[in-house]
PDB file of N, CA and C in Angstrom:
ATOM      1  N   UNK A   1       0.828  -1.173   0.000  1.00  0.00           N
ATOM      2  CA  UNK A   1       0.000   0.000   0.000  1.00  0.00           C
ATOM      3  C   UNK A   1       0.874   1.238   0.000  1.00  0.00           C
ATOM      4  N   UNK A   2       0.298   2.099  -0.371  1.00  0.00           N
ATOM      5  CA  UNK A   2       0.991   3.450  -0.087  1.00  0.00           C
ATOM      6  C   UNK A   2       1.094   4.159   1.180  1.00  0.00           C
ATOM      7  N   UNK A   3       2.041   4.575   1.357  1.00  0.00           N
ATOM      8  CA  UNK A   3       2.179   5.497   2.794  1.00  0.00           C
ATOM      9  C   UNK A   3       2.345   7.095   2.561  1.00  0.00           C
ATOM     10  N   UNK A   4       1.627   7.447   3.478  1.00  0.00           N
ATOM     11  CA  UNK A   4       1.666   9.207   3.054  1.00  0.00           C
ATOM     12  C   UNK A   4       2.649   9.462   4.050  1.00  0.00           C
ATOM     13  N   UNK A   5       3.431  10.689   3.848  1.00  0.00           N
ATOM     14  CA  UNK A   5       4.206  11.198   4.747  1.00  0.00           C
ATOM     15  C   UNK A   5       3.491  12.179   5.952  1.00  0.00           C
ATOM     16  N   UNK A   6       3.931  11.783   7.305  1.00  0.00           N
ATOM     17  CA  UNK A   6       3.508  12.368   8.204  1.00  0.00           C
ATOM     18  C   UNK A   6       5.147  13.427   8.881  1.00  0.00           C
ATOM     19  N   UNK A   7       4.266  14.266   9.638  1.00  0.00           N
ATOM     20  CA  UNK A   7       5.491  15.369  10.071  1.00  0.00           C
ATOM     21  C   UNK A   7       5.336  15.038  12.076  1.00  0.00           C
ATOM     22  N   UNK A   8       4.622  13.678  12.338  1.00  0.00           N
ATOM     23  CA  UNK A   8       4.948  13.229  13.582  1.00  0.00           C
ATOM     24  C   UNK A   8       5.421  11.779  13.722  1.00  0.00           C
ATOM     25  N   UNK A   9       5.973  11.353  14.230  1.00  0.00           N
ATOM     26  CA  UNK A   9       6.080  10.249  14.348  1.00  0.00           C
ATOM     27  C   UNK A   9       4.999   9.182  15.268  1.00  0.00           C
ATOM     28  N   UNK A  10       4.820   7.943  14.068  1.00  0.00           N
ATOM     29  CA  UNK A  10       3.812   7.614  15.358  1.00  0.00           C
ATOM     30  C   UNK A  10       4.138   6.121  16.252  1.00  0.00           C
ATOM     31  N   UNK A  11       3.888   6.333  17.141  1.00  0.00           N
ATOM     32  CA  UNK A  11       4.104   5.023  17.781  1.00  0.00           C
ATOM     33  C   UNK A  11       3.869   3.747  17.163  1.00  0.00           C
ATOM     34  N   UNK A  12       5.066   2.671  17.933  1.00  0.00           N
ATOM     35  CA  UNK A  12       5.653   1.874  17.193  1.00  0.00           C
ATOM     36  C   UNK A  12       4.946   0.421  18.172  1.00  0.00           C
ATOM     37  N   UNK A  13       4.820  -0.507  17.800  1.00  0.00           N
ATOM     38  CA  UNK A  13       4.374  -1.507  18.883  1.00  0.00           C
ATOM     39  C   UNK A  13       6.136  -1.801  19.512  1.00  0.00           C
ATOM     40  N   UNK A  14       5.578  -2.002  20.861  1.00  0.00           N
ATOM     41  CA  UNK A  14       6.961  -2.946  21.482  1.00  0.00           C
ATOM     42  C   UNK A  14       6.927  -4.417  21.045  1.00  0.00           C
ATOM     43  N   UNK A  15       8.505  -4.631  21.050  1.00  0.00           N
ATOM     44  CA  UNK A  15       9.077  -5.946  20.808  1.00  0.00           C
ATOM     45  C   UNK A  15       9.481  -6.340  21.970  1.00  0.00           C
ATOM     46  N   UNK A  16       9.143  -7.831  21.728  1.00  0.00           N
ATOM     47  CA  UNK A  16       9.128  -8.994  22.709  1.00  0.00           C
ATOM     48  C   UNK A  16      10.349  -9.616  22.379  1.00  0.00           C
ATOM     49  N   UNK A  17      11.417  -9.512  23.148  1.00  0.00           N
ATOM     50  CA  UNK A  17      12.830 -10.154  22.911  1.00  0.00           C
ATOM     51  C   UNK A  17      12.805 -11.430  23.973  1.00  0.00           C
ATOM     52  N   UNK A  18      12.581 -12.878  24.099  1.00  0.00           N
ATOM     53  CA  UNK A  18      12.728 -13.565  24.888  1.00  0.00           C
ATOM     54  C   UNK A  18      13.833 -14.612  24.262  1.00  0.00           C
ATOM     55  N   UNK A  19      15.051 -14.697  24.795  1.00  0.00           N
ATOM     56  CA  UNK A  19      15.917 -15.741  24.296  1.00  0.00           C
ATOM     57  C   UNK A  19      15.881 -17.181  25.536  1.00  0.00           C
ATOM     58  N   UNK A  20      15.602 -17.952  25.651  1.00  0.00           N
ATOM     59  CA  UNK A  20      15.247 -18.836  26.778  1.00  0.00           C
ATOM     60  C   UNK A  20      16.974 -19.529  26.939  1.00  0.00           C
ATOM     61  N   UNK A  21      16.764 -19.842  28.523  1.00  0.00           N
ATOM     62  CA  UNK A  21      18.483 -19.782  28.701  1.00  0.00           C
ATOM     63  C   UNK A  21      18.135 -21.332  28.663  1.00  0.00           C
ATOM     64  N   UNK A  22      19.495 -22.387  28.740  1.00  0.00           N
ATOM     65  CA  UNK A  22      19.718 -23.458  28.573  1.00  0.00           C
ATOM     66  C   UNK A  22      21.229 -23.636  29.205  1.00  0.00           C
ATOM     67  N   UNK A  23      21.170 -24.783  30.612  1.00  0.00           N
ATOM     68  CA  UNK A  23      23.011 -24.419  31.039  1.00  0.00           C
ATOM     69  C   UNK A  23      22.849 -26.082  30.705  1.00  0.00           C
ATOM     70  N   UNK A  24      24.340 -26.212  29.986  1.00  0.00           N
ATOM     71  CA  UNK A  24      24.645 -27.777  29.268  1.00  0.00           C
ATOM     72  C   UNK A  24      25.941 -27.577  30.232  1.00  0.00           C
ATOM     73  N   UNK A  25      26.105 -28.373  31.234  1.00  0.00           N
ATOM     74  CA  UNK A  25      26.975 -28.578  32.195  1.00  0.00           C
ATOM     75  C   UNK A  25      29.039 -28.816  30.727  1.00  0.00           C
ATOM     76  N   UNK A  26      28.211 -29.998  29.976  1.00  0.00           N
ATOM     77  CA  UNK A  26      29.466 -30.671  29.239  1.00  0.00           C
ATOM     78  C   UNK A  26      29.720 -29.379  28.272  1.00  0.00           C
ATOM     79  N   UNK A  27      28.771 -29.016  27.827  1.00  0.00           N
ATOM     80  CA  UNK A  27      29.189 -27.581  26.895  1.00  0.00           C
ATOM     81  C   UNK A  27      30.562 -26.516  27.660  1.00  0.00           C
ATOM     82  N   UNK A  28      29.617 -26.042  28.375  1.00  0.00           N
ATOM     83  CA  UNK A  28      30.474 -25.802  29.665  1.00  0.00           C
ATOM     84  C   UNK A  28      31.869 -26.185  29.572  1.00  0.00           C
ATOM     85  N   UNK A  29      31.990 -27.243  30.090  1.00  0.00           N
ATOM     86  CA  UNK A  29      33.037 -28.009  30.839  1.00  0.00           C
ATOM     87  C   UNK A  29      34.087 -27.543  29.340  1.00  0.00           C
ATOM     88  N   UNK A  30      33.787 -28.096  28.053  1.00  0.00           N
ATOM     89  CA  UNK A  30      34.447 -27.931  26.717  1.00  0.00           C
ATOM     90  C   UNK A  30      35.202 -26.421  26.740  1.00  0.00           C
ATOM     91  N   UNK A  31      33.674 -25.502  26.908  1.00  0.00           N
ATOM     92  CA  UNK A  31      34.407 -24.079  26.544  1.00  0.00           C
ATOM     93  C   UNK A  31      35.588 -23.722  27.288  1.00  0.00           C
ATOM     94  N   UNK A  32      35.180 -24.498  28.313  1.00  0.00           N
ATOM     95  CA  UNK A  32      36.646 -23.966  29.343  1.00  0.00           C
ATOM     96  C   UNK A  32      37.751 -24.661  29.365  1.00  0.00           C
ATOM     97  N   UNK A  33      37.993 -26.208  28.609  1.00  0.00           N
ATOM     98  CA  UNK A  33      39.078 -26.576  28.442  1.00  0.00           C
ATOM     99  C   UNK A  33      39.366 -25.917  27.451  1.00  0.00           C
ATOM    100  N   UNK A  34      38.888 -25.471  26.079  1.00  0.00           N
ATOM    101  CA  UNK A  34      38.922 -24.446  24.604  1.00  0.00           C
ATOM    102  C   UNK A  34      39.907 -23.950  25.226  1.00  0.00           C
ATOM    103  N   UNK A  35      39.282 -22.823  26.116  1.00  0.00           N
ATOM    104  CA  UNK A  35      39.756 -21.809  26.827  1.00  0.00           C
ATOM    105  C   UNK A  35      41.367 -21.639  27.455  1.00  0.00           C
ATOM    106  N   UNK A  36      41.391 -22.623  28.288  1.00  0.00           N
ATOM    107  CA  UNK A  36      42.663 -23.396  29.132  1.00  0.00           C
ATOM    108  C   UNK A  36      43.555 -23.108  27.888  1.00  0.00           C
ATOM    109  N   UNK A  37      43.100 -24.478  27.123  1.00  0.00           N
ATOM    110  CA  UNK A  37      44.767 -24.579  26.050  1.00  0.00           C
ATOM    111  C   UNK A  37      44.764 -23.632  25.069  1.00  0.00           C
ATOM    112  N   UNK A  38      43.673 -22.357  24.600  1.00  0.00           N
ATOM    113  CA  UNK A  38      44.533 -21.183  23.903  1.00  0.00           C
ATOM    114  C   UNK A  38      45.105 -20.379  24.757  1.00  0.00           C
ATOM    115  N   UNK A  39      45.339 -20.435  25.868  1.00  0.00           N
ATOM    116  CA  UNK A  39      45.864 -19.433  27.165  1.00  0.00           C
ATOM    117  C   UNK A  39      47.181 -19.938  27.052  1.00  0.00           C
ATOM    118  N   UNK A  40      47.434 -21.721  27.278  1.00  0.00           N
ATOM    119  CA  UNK A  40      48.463 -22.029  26.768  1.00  0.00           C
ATOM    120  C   UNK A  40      49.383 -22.187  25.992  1.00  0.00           C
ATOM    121  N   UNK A  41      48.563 -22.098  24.940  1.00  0.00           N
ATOM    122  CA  UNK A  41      49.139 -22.104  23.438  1.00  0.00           C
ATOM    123  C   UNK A  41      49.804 -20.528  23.003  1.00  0.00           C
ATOM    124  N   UNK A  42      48.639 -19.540  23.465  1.00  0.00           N
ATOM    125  CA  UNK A  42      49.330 -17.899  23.212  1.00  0.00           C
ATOM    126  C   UNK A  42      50.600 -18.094  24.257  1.00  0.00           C
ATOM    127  N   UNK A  43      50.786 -18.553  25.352  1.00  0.00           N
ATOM    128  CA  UNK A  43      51.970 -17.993  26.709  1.00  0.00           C
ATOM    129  C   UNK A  43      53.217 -18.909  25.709  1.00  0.00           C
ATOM    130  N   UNK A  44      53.006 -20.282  25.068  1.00  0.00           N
ATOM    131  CA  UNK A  44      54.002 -20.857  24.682  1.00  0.00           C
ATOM    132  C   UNK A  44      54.312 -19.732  22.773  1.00  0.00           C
ATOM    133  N   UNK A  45      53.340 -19.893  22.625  1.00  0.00           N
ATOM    134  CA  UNK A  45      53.594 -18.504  21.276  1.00  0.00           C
ATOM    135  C   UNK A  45      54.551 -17.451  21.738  1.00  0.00           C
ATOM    136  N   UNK A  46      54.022 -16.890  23.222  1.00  0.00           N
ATOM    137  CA  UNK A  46      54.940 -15.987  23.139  1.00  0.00           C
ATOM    138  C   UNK A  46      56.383 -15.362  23.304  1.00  0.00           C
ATOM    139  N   UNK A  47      57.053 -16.929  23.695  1.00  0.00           N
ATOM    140  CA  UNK A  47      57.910 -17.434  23.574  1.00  0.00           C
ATOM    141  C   UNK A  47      59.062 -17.444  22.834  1.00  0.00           C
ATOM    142  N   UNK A  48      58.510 -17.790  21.810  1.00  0.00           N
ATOM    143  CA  UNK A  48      58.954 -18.351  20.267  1.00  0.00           C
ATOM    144  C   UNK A  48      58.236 -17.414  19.291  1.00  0.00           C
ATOM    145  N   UNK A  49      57.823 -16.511  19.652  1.00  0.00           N
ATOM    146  CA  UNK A  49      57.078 -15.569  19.014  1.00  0.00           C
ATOM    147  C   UNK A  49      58.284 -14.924  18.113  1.00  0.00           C
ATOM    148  N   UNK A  50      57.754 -14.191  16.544  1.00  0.00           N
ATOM    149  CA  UNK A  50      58.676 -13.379  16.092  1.00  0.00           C
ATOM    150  C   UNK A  50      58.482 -12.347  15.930  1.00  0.00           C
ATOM    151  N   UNK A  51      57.336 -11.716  16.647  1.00  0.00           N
ATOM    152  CA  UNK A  51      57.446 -10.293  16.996  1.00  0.00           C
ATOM    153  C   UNK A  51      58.834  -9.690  17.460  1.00  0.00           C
ATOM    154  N   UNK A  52      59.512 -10.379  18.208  1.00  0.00           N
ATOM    155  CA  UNK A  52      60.580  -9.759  18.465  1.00  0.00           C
ATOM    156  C   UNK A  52      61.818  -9.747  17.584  1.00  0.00           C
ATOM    157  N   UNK A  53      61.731 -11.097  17.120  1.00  0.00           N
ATOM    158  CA  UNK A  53      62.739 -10.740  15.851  1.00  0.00           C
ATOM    159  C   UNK A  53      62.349  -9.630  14.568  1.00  0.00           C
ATOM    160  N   UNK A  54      61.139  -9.355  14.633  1.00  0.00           N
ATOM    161  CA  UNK A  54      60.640  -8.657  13.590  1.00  0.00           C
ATOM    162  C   UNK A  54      61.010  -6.808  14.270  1.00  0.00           C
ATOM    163  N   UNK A  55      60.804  -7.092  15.432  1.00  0.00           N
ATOM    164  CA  UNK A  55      60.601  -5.251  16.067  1.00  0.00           C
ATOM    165  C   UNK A  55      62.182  -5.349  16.513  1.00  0.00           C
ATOM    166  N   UNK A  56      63.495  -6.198  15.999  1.00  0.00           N
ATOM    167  CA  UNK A  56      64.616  -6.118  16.033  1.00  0.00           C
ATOM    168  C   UNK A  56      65.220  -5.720  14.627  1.00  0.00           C
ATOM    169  N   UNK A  57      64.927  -6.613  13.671  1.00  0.00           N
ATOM    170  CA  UNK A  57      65.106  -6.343  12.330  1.00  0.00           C
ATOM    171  C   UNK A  57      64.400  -4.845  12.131  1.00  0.00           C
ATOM    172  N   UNK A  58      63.429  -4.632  12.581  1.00  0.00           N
ATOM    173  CA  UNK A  58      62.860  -2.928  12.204  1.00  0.00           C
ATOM    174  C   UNK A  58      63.349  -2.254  13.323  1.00  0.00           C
ATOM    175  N   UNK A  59      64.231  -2.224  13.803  1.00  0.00           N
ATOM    176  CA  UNK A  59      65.275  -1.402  15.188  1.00  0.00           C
ATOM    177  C   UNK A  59      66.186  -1.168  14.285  1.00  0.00           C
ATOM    178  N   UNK A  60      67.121  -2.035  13.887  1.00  0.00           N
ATOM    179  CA  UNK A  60      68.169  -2.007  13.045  1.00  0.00           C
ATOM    180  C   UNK A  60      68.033  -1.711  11.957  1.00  0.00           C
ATOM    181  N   UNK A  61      66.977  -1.746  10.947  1.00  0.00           N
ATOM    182  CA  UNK A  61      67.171  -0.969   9.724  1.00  0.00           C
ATOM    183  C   UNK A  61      66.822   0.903   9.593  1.00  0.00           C
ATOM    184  N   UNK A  62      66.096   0.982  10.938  1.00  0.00           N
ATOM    185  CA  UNK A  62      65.699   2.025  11.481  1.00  0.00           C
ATOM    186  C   UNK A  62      67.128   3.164  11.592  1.00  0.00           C
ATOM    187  N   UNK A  63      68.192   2.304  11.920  1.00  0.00           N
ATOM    188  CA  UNK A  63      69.492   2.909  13.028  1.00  0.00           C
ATOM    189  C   UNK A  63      70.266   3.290  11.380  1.00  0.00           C
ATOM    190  N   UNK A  64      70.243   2.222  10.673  1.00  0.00           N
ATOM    191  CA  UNK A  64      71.035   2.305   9.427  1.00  0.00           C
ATOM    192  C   UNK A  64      70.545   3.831   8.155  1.00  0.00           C
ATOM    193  N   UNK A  65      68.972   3.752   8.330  1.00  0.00           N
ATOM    194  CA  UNK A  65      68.525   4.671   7.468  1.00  0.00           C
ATOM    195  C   UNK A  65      68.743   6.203   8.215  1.00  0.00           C
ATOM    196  N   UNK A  66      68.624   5.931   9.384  1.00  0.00           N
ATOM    197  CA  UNK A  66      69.332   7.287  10.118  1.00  0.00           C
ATOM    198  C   UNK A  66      70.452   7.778   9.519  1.00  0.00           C
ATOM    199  N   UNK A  67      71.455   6.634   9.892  1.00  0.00           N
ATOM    200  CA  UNK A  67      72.855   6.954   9.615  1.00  0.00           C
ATOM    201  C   UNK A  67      72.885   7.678   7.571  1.00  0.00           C
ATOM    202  N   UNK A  68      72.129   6.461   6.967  1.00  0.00           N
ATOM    203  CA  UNK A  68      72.265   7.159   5.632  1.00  0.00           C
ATOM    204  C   UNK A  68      71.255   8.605   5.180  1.00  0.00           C
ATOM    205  N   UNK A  69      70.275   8.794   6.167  1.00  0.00           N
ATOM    206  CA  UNK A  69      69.823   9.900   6.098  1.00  0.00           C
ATOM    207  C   UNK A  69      70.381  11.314   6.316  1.00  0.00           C
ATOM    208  N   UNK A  70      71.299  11.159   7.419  1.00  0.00           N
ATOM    209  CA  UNK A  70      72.459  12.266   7.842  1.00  0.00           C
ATOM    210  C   UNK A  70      73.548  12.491   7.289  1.00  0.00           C
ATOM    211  N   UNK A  71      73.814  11.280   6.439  1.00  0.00           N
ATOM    212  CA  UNK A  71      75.268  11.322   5.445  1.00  0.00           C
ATOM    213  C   UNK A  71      74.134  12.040   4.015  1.00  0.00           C
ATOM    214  N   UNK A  72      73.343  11.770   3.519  1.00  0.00           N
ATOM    215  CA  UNK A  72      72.743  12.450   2.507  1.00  0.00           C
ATOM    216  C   UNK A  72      72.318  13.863   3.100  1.00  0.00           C
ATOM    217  N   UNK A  73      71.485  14.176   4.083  1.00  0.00           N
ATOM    218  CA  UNK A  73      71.359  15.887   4.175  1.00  0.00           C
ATOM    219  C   UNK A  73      72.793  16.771   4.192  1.00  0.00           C
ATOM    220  N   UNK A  74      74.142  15.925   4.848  1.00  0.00           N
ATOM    221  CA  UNK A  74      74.993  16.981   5.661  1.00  0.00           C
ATOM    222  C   UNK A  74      75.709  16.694   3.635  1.00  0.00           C
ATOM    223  N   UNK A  75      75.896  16.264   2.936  1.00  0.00           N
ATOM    224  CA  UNK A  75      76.305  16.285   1.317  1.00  0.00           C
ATOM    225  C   UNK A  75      75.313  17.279   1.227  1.00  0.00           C
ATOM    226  N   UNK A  76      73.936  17.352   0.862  1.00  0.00           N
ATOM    227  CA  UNK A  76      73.167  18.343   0.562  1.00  0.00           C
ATOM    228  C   UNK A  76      73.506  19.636   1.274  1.00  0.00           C
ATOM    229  N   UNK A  77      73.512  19.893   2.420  1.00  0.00           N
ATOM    230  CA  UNK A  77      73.964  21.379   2.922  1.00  0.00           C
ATOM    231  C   UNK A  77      75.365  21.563   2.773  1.00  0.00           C
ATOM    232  N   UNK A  78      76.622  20.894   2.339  1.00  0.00           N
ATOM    233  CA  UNK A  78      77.524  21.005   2.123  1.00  0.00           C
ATOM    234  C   UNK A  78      77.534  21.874   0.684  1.00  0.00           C
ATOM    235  N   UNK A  79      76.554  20.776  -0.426  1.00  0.00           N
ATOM    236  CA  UNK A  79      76.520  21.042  -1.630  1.00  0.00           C
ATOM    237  C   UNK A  79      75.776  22.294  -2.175  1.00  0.00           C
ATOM    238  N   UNK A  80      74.863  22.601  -1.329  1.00  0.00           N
ATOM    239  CA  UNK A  80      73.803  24.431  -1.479  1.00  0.00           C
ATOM    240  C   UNK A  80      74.798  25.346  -0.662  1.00  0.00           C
ATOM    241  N   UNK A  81      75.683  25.129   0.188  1.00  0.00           N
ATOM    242  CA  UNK A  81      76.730  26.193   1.023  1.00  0.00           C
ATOM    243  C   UNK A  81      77.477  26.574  -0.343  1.00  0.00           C
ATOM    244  N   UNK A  82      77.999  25.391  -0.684  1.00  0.00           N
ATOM    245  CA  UNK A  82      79.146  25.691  -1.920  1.00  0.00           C
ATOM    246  C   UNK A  82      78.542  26.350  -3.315  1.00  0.00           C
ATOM    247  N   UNK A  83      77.256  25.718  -3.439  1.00  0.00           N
ATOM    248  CA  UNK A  83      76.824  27.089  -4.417  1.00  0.00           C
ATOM    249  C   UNK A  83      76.325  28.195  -4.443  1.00  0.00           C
ATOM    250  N   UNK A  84      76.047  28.322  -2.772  1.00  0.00           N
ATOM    251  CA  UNK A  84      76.108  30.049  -2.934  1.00  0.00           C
ATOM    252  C   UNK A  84      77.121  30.792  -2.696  1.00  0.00           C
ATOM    253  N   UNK A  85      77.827  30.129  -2.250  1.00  0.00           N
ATOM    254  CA  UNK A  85      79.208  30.950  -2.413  1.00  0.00           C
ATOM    255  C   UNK A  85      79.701  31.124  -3.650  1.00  0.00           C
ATOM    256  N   UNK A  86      79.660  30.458  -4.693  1.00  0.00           N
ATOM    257  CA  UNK A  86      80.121  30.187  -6.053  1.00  0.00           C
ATOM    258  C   UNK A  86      79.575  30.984  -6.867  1.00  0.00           C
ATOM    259  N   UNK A  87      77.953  31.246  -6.373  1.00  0.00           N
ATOM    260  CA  UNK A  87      77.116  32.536  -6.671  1.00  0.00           C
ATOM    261  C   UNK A  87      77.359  33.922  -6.776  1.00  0.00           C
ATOM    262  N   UNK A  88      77.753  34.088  -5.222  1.00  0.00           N
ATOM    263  CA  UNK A  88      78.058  35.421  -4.814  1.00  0.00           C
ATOM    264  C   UNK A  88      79.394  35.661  -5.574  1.00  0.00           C
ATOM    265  N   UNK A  89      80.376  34.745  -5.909  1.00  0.00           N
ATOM    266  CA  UNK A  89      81.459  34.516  -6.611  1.00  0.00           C
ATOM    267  C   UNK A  89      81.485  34.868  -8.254  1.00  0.00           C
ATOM    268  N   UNK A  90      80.771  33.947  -9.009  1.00  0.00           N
ATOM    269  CA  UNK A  90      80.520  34.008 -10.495  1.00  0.00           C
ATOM    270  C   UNK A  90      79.786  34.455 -10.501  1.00  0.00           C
ATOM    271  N   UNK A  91      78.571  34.150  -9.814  1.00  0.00           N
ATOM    272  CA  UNK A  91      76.981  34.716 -10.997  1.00  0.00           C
ATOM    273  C   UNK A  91      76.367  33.400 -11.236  1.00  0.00           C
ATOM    274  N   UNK A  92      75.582  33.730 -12.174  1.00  0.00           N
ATOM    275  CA  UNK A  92      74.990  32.955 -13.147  1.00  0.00           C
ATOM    276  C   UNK A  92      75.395  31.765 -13.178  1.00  0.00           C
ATOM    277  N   UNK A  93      76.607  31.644 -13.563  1.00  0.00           N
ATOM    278  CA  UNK A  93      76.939  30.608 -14.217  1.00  0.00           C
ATOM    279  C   UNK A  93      77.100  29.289 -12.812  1.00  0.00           C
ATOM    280  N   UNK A  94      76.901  29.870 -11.672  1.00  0.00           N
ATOM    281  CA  UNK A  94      77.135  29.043 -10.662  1.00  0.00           C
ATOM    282  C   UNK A  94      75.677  28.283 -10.705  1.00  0.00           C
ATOM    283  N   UNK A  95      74.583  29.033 -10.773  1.00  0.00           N
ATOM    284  CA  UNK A  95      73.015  27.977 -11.064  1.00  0.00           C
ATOM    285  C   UNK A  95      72.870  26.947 -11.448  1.00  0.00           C
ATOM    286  N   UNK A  96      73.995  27.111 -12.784  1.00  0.00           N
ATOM    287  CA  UNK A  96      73.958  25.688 -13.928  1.00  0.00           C
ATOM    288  C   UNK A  96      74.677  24.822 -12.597  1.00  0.00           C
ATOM    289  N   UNK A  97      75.516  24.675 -11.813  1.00  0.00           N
ATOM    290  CA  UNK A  97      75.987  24.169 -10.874  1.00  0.00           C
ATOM    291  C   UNK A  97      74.540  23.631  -9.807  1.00  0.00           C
ATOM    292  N   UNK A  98      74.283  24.318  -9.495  1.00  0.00           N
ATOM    293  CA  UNK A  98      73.447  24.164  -8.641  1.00  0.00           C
ATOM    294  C   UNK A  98      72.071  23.209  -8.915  1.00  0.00           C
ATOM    295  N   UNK A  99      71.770  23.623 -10.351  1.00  0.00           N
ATOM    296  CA  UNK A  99      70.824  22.564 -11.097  1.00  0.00           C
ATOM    297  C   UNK A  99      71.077  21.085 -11.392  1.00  0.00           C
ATOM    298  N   UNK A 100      72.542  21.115 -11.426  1.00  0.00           N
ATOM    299  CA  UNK A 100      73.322  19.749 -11.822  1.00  0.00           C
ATOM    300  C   UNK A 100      73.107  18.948 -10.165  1.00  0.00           C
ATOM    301  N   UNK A 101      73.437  19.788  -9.054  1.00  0.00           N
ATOM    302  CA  UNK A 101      73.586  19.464  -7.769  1.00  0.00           C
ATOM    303  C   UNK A 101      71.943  18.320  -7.790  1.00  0.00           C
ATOM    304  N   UNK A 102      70.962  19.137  -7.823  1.00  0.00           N
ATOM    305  CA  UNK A 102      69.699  19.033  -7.596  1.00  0.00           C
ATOM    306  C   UNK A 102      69.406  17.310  -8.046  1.00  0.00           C
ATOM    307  N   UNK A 103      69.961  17.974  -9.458  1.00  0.00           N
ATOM    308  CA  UNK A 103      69.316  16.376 -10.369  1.00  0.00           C
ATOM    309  C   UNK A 103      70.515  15.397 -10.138  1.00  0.00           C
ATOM    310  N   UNK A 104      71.631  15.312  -9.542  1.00  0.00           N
ATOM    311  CA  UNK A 104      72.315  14.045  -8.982  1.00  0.00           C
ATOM    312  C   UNK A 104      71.806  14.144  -7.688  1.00  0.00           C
ATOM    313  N   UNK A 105      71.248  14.970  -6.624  1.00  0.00           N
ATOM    314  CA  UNK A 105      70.487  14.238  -5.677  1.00  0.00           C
ATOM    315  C   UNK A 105      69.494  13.328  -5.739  1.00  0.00           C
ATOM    316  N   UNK A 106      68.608  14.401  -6.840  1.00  0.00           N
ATOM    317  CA  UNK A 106      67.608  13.352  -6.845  1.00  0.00           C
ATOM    318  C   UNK A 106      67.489  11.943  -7.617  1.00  0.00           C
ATOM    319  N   UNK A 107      68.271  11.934  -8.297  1.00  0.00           N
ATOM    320  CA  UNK A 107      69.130  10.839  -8.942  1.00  0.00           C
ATOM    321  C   UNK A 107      69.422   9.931  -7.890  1.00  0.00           C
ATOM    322  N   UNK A 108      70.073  10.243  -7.051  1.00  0.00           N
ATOM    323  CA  UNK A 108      70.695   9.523  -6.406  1.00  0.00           C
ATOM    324  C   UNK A 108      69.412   8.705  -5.039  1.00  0.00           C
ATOM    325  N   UNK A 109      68.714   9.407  -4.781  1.00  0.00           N
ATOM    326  CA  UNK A 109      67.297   9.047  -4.231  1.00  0.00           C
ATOM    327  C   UNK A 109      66.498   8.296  -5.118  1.00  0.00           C
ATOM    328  N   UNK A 110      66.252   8.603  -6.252  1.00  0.00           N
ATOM    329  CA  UNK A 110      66.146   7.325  -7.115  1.00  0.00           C
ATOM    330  C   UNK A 110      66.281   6.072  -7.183  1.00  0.00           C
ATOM    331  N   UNK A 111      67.846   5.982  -7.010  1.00  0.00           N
ATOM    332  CA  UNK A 111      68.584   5.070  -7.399  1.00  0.00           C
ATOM    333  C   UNK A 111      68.073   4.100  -6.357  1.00  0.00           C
ATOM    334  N   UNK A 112      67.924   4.430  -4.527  1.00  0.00           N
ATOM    335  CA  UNK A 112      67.780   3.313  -3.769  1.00  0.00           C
ATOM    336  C   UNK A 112      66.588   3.236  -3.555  1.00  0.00           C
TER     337      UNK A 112
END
């Protein structure tokens, strides 16, 4: 059928939610051995777990990209010091320098 639109809302019947309980003693008894040996099974997991070899391997590649991150900026501020001095020096012709600088950095970021 069709419904017309109303600008109240109208009451709704209540719902009857009855779930009827049931205690199975052996059900029971199961869930909680379930229970027991994944308690055991995670404590012996965590053990032998390789979370830690994994959050070791990502410690150490962490320490390394540092190190190559600081050897690439302190070349970069080495390499923009030296062309503005070369600037204030030549001119112009020091830019073409400076453009060359740019595109073997980023070249070189490329590359890995």
């Amino acid at each position: 059928m069709f419904k017309l639109p109303t600008l109240t809302k109208l009451p709704q019947p209540r719902r009857f939610n009855y779930e009827p309980r049931h205690y199975d003693p052996e059900k029971e008894a199961i869930k909680q051995r379930i229970a027991e040996a994944k308690a055991r099974a995670n404590k012996t997991a965590e053990n032998y777990s390789s979370e830690h070899a994994l959050r070791g391997a990502i410690r150490r590649h962490s320490r390394l990209r540092q190190k190559t991150t600081d050897l690439s900026q302190l070349i970069f501020v080495v390499g923009f010091g030296s062309i503005a001095f070369l600037y204030f020096e030549y001119g112009k012709d020091a830019l073409w320098a400076f453009v060359v600088l740019i595109l073997g950095y980023v070249w070189y970021k490329i590359r890995k």
